[in-house]
N, C-alpha and C. Protein backbone atom coordinates (compact mmCIF):
# COMPACT_ATOMS: atom_id res chain seq x y z
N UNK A 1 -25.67 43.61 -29.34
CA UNK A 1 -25.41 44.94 -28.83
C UNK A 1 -25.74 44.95 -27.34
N UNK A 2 -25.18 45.38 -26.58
CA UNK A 2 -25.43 45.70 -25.29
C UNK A 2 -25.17 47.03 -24.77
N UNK A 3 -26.16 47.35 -24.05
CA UNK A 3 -26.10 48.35 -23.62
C UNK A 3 -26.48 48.54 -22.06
N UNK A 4 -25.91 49.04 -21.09
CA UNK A 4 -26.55 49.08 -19.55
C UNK A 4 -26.67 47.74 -18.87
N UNK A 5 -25.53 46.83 -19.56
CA UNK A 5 -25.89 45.29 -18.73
C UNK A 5 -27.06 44.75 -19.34
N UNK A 6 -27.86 45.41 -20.74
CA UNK A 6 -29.24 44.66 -21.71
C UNK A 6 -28.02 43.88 -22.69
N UNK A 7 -28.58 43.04 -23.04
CA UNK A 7 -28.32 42.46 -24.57
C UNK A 7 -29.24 42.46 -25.19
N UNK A 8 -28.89 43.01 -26.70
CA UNK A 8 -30.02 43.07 -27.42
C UNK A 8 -29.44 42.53 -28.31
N UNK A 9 -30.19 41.40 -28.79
CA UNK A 9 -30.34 40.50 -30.16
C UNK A 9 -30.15 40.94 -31.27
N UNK A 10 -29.47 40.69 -32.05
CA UNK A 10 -29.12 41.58 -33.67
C UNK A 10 -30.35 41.51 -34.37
N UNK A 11 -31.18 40.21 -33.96
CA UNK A 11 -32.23 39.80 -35.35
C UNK A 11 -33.67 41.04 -34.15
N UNK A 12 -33.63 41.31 -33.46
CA UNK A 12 -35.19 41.66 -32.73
C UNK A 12 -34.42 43.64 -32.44
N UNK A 13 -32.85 43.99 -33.36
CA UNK A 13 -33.37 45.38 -33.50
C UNK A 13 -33.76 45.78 -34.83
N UNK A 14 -34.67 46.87 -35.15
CA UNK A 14 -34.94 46.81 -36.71
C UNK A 14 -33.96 48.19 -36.82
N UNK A 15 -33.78 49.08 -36.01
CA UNK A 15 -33.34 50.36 -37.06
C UNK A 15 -32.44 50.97 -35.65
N UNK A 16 -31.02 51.08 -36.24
CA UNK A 16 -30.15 51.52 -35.00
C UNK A 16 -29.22 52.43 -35.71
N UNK A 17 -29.44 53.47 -35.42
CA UNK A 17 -28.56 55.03 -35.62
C UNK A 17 -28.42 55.47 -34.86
N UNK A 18 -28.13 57.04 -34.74
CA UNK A 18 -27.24 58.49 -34.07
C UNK A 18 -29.25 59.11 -33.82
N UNK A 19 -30.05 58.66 -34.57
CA UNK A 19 -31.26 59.53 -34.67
C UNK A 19 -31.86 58.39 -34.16
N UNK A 20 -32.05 57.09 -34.30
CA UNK A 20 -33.20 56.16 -34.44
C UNK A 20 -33.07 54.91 -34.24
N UNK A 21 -33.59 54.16 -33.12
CA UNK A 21 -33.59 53.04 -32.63
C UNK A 21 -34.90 52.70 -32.12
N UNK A 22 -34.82 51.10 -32.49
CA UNK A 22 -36.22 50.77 -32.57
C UNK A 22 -35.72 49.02 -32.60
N UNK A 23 -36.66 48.19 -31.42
CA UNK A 23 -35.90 47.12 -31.20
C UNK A 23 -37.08 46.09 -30.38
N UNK A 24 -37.24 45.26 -30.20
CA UNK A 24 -37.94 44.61 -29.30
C UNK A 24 -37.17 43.69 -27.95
N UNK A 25 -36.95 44.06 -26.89
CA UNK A 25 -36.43 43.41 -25.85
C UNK A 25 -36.78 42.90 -24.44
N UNK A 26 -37.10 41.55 -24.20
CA UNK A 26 -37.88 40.84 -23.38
C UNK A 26 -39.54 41.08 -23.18
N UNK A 27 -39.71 41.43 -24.29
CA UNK A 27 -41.19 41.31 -24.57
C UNK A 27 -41.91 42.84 -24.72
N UNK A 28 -40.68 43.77 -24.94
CA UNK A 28 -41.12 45.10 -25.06
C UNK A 28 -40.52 45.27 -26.65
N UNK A 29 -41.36 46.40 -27.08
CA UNK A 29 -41.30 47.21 -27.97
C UNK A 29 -40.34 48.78 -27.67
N UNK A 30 -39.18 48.83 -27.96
CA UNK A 30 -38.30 50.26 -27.94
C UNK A 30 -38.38 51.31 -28.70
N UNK A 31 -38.71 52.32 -28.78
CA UNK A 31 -38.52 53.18 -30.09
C UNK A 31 -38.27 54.34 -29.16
N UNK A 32 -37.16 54.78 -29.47
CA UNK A 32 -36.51 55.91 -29.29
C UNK A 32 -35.63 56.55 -30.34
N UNK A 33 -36.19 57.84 -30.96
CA UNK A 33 -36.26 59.29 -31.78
C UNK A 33 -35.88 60.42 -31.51
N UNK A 34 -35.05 60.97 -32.24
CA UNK A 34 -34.93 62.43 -32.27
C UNK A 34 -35.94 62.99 -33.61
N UNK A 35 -36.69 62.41 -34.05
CA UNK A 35 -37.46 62.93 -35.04
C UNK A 35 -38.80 63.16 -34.36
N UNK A 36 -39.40 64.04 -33.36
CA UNK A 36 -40.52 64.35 -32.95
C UNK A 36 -40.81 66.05 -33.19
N UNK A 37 -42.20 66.45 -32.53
CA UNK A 37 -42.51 67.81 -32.30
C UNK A 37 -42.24 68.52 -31.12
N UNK A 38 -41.36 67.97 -29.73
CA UNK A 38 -41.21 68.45 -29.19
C UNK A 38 -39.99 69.24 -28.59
N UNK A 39 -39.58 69.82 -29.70
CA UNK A 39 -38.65 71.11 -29.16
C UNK A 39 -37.16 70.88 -29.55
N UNK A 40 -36.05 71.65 -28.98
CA UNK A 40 -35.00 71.42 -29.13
C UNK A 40 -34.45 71.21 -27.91
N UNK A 41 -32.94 70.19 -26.96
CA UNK A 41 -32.82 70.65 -25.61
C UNK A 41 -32.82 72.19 -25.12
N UNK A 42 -32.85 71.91 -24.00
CA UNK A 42 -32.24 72.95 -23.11
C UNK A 42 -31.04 73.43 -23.32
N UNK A 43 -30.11 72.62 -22.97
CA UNK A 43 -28.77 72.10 -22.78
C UNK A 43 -27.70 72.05 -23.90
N UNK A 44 -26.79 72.62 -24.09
CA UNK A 44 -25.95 72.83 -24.81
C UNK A 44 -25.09 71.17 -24.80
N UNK A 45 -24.75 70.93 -25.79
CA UNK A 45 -24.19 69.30 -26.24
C UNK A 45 -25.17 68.25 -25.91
N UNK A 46 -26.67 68.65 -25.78
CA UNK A 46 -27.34 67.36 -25.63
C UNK A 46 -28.43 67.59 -26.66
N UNK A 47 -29.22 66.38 -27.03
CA UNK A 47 -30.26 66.33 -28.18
C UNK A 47 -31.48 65.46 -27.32
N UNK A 48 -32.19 66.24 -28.05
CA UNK A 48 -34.00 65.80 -27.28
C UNK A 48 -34.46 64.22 -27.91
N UNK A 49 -34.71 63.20 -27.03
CA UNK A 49 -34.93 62.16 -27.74
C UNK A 49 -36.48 61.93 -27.40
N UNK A 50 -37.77 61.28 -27.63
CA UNK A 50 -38.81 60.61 -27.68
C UNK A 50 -38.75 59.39 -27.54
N UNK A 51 -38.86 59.01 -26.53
CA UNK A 51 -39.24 57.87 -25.83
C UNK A 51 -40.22 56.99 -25.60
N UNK A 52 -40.51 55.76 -26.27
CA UNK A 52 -41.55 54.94 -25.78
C UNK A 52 -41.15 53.34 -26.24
N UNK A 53 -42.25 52.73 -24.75
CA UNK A 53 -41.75 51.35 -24.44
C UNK A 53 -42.98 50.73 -24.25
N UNK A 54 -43.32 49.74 -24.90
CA UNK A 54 -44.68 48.88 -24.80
C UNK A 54 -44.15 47.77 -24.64
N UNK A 55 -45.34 47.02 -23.67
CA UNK A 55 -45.15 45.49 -23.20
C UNK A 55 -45.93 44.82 -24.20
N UNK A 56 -45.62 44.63 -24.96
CA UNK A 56 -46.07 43.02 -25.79
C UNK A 56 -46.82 41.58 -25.37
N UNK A 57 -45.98 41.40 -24.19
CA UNK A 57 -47.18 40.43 -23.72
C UNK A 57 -48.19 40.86 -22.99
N UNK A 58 -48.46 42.14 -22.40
CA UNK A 58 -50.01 42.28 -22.03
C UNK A 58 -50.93 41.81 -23.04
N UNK A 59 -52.31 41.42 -22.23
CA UNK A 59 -53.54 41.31 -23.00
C UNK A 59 -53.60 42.67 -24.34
N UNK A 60 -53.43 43.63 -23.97
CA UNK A 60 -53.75 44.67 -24.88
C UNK A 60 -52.20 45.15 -24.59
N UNK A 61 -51.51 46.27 -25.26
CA UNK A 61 -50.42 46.91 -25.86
C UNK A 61 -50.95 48.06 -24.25
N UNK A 62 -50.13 47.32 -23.65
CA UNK A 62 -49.55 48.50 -22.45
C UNK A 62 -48.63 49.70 -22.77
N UNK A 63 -48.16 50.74 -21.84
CA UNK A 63 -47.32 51.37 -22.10
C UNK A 63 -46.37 51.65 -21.02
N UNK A 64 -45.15 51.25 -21.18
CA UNK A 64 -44.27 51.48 -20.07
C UNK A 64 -43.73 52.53 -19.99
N UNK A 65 -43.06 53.04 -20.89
CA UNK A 65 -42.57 54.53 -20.48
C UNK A 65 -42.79 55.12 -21.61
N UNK A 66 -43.45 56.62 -21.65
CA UNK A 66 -43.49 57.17 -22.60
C UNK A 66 -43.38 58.98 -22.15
N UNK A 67 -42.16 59.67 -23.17
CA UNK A 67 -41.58 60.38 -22.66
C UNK A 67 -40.79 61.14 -23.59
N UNK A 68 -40.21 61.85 -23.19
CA UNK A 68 -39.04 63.07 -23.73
C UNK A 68 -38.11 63.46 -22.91
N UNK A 69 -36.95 63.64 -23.30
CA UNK A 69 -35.85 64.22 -22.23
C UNK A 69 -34.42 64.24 -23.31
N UNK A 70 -33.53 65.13 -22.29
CA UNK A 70 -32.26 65.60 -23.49
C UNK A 70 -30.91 64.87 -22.72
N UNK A 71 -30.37 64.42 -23.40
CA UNK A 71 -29.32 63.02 -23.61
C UNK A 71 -28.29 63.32 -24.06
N UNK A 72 -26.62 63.05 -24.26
CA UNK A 72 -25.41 63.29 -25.15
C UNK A 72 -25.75 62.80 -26.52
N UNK A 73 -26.23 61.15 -26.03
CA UNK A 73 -26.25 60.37 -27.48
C UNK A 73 -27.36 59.59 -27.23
N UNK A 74 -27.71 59.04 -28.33
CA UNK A 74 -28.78 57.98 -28.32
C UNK A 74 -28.61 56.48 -27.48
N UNK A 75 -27.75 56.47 -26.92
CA UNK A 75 -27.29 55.31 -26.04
C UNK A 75 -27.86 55.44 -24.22
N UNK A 76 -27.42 56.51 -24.27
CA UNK A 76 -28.17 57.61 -22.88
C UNK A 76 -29.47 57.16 -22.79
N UNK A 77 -30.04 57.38 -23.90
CA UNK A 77 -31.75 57.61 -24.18
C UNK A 77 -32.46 56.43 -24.70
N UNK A 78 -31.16 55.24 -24.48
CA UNK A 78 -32.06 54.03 -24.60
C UNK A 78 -31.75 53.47 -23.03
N UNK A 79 -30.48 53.69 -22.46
CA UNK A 79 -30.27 53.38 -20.95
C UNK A 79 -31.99 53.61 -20.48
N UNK A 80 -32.40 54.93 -20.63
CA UNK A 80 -33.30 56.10 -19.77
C UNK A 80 -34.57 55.35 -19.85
N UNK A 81 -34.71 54.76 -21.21
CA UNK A 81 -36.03 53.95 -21.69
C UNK A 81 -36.07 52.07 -20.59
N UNK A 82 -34.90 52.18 -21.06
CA UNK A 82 -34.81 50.37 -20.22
C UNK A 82 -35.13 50.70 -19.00
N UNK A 83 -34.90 51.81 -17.92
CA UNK A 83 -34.83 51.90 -16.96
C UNK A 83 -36.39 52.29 -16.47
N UNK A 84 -36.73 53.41 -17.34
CA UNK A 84 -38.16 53.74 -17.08
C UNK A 84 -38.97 52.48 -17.12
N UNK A 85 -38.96 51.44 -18.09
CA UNK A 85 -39.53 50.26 -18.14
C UNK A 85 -39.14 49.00 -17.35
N UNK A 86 -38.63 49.20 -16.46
CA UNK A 86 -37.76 48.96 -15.61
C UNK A 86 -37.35 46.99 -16.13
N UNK A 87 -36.63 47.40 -17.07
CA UNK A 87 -35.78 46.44 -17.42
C UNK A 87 -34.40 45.85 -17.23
N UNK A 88 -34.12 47.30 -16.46
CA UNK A 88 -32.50 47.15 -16.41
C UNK A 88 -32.33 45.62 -15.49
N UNK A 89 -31.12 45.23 -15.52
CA UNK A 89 -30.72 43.47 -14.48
C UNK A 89 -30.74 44.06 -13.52
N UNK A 90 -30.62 45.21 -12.79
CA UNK A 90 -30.76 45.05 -11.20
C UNK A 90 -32.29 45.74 -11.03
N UNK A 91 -32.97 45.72 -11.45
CA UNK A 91 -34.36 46.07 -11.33
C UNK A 91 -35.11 45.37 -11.54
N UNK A 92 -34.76 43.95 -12.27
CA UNK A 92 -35.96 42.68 -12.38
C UNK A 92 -35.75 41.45 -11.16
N UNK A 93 -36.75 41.05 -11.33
CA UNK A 93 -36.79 39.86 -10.09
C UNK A 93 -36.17 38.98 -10.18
């Protein structure tokens, strides 16, 4: 699957829907949800997703982005996550 210029590995995503994605990519942990407590959008045609991104290879379980914001689709709101964790290819060294 690719998304935003990422490739993501079929075997390192575990759960990929319209609600729920959850994946491990270059040493992070993805999970991005529309199943949280915080609210409904703003915004008419968009849905509130929950956001969070942990680095795996730190000594201890870092956190790269962790967050909320309102999106079209769940594809948006994994772009938003790679980027906050700044994974995207034109943002790494």
């Amino acid at each position: 699957m690719k998304i935003a210029g990422c490739i993501f590995q079929q075997r390192k995503i575990t759960e990929y829907s319209k609600k729920h994605f959850e994946a491990e990519y270059k040493g992070h942990s993805i999970y991005v949800t529309r199943d949280h407590g915080f609210g409904k959008s703003k915004e008419y045609g968009k849905k509130r997703f929950y956001i969070n991104v942990e680095d795996l290879n730190a000594d201890s379980f870092t956190t790269c982005c962790d967050t909320y914001d309102d999106f079209e689709n769940i594809e948006k709101a994994i772009e938003y996550a790679l980027h906050g964790a700044m994974l995207l290819p034109d943002q790494r060294n």
